[in-house]
Protein backbone atom coordinates (compact mmCIF):
# COMPACT_ATOMS: atom_id res chain seq x y z
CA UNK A 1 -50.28 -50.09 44.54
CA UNK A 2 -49.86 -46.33 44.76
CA UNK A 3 -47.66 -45.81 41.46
CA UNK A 4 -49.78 -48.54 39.55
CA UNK A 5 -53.02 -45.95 40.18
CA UNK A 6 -51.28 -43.22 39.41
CA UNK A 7 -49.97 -44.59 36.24
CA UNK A 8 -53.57 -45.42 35.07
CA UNK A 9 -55.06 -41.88 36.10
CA UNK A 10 -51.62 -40.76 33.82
CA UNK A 11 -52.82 -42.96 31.26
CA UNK A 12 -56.22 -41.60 31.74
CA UNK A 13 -55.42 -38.37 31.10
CA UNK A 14 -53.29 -39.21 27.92
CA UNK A 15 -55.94 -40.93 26.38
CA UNK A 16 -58.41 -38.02 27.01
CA UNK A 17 -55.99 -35.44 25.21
CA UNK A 18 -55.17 -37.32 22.28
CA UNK A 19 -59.67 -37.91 22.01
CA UNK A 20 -59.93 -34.29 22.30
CA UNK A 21 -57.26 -33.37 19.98
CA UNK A 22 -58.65 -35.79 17.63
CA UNK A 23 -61.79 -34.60 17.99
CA UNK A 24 -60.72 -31.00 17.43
CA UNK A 25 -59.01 -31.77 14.46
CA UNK A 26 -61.84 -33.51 13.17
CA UNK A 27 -64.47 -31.35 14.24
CA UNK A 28 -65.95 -33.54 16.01
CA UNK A 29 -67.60 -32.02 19.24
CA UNK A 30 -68.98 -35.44 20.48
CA UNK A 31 -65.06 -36.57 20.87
CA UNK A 32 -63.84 -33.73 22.21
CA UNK A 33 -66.14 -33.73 25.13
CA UNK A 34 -65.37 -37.30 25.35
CA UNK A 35 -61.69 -36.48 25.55
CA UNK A 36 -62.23 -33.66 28.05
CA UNK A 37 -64.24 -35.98 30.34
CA UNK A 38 -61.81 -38.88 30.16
CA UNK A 39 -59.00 -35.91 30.95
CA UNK A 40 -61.33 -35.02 33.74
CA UNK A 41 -61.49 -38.69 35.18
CA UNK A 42 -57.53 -38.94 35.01
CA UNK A 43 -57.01 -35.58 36.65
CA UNK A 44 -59.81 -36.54 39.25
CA UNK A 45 -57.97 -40.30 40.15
CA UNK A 46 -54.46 -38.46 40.33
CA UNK A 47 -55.50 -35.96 42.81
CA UNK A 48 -57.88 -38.89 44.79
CA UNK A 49 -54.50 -41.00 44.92
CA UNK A 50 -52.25 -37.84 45.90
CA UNK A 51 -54.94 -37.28 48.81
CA UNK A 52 -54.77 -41.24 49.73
CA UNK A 53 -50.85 -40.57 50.07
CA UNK A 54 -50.73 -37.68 51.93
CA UNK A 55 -53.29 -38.86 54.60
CA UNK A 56 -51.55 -41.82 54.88
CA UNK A 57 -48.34 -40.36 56.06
C-alpha cells in the first residue's frame, strides 16, 4: 500500500509541473497556480507517507 501512495503523490507532483509549465508558457497565471498547488499536494502526500513509514518502523 506504501509504494501505491507514493506513486500517486509522484504522479501528483508530475501532473502539477507539467500545469505550471503549461501555464507559464502560456501565460496563463490561473494554471500555473493550479500546477503549483497540485505540486504542493504531491509533495505534501510524499512526505505524509515517508512520515507513516518511518513511524511505523
Amino acid at each position: 500500500m506504501s509504494a501505491e501512495h507514493k506513486a500517486k503523490a509522484k504522479a501528483e507532483q508530475a501532473k502539477g509541473r507539467l500545469k505550471e509549465a503549461t501555464g507559464r508558457a502560456a501565460g496563463d497565471r490561473r494554471m500555473q497556480a493550479e500546477g503549483r498547488t497540485e505540486k504542493t499536494k504531491g509533495d505534501i502526500r510524499e512526505t505524509a507517507e515517508d512520515v507513516r513509514r518511518t513511524l511505523k518502523k
